[in-house]
C-alpha atoms as a PDB file:
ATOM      1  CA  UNK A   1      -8.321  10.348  28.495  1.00  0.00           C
ATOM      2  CA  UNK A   2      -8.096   9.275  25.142  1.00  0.00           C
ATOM      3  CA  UNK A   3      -5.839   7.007  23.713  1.00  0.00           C
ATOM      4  CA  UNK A   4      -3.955   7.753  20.379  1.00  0.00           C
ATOM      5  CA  UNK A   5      -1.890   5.482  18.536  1.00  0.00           C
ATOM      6  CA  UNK A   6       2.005   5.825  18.574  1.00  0.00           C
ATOM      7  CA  UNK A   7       3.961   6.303  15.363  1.00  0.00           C
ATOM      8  CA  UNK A   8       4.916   2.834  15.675  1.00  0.00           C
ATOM      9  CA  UNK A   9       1.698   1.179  15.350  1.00  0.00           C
ATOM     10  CA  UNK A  10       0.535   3.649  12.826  1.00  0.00           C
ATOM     11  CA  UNK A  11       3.541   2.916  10.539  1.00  0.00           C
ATOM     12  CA  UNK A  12       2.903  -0.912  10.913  1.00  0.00           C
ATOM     13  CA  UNK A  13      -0.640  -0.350  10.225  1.00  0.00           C
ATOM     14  CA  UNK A  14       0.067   1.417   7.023  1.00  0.00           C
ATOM     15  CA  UNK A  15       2.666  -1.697   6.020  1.00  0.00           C
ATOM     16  CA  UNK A  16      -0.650  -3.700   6.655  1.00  0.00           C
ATOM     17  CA  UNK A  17      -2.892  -1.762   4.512  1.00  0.00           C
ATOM     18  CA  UNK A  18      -0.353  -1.392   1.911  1.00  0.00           C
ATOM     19  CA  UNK A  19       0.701  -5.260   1.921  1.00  0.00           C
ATOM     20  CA  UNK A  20      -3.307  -6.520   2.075  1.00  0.00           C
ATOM     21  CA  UNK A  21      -3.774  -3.512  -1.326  1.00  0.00           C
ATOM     22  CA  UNK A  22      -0.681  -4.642  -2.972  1.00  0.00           C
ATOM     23  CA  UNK A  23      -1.751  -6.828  -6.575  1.00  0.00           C
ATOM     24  CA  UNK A  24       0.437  -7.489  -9.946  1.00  0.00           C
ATOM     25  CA  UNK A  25      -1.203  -4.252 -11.414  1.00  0.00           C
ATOM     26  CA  UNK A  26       0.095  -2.524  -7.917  1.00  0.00           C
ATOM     27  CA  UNK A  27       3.279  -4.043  -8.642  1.00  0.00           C
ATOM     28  CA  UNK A  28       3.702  -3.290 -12.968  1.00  0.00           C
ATOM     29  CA  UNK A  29       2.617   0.830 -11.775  1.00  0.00           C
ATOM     30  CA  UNK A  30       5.219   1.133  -9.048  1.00  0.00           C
ATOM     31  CA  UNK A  31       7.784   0.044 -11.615  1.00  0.00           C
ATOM     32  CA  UNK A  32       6.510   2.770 -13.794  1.00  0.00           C
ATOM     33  CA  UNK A  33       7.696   5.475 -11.262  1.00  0.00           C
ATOM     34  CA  UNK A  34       4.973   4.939  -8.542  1.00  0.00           C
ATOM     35  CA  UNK A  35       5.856   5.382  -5.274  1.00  0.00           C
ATOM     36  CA  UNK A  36       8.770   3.243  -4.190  1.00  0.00           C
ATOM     37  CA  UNK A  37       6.566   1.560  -1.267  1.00  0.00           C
ATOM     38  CA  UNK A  38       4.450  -0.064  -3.909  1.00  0.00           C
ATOM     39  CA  UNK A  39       7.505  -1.483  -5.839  1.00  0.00           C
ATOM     40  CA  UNK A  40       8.165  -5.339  -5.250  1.00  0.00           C
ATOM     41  CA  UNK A  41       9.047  -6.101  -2.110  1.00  0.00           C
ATOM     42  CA  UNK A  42      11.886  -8.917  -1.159  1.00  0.00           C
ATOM     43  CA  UNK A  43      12.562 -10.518   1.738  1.00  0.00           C
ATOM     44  CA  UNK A  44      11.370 -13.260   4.374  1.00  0.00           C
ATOM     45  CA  UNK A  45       7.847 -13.350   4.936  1.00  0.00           C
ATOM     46  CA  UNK A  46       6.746 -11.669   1.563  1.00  0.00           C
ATOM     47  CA  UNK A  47       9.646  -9.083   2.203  1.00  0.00           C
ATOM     48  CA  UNK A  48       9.351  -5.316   3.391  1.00  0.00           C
ATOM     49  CA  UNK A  49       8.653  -1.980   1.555  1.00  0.00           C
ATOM     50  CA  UNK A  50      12.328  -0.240   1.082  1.00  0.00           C
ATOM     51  CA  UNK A  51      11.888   1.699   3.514  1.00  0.00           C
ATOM     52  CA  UNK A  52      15.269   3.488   2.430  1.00  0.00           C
ATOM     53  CA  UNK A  53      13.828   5.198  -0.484  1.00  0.00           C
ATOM     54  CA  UNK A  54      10.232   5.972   0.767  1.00  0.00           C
ATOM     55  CA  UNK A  55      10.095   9.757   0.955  1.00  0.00           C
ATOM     56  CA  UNK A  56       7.012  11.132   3.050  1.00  0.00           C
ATOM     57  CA  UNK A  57       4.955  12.805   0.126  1.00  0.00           C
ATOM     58  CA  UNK A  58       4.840   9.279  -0.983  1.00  0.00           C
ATOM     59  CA  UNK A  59       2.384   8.205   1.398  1.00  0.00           C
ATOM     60  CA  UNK A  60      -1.122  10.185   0.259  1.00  0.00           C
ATOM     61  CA  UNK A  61      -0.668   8.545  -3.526  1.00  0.00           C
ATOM     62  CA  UNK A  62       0.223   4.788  -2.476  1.00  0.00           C
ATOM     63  CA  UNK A  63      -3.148   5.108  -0.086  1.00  0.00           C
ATOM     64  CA  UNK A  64      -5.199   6.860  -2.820  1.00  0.00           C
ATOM     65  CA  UNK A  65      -3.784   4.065  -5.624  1.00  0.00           C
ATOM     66  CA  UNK A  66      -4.182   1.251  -3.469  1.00  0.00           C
ATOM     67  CA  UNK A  67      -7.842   2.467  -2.251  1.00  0.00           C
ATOM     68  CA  UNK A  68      -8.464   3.210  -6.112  1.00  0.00           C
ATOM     69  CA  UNK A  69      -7.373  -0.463  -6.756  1.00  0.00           C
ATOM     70  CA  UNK A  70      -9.805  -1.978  -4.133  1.00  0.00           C
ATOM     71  CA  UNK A  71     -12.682   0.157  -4.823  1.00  0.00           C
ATOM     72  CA  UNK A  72     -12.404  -1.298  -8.481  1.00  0.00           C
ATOM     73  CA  UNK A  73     -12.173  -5.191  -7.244  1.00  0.00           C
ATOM     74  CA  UNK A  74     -15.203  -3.602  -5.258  1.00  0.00           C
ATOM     75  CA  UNK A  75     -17.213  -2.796  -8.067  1.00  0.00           C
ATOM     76  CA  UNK A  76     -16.237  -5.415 -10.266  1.00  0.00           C
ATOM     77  CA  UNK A  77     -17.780  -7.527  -7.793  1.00  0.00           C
ATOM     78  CA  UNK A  78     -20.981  -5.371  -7.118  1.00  0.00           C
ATOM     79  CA  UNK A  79     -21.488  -5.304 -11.128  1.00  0.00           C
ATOM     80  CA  UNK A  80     -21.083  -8.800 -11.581  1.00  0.00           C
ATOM     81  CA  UNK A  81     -24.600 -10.297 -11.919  1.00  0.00           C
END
């Protein structure tokens, strides 16, 4: 039987991915009205998104903007003689 992860573990995964994406750029667009999971977090150990004010349709733009800013760094890289 397959296994399938729990909400849980898929939530901390995405806090993962998010944290590991996050840069100063990530950071300058959230305070320009990005989603709220991308604005600065505070906190012990590099702090927490605020969870509080995440709203669900926020999810499929912080992904795309934080895959958008890796695939950059990516290239950036792969152009770099």
């Amino acid at each position: 039987m397959p296994s399938f992860p729990t909400p849980c573990s898929t939530l901390l995964l995405f806090a993962v991915v998010v944290a590991t994406f996050r840069t100063p750029s990530a950071a300058a667009a959230a305070d320009a009205g990005q989603p709220a999971m991308l604005t600065p977090w505070v906190g012990p150990y590099g702090g927490v998104p605020a969870w509080k004010d995440v709203k669900v349709e926020e999810f499929v733009p912080a992904f795309e903007l934080a895959m958008n800013q890796q695939r950059a760094e990516i290239r950036a890289i792969a152009e770099n003689p």
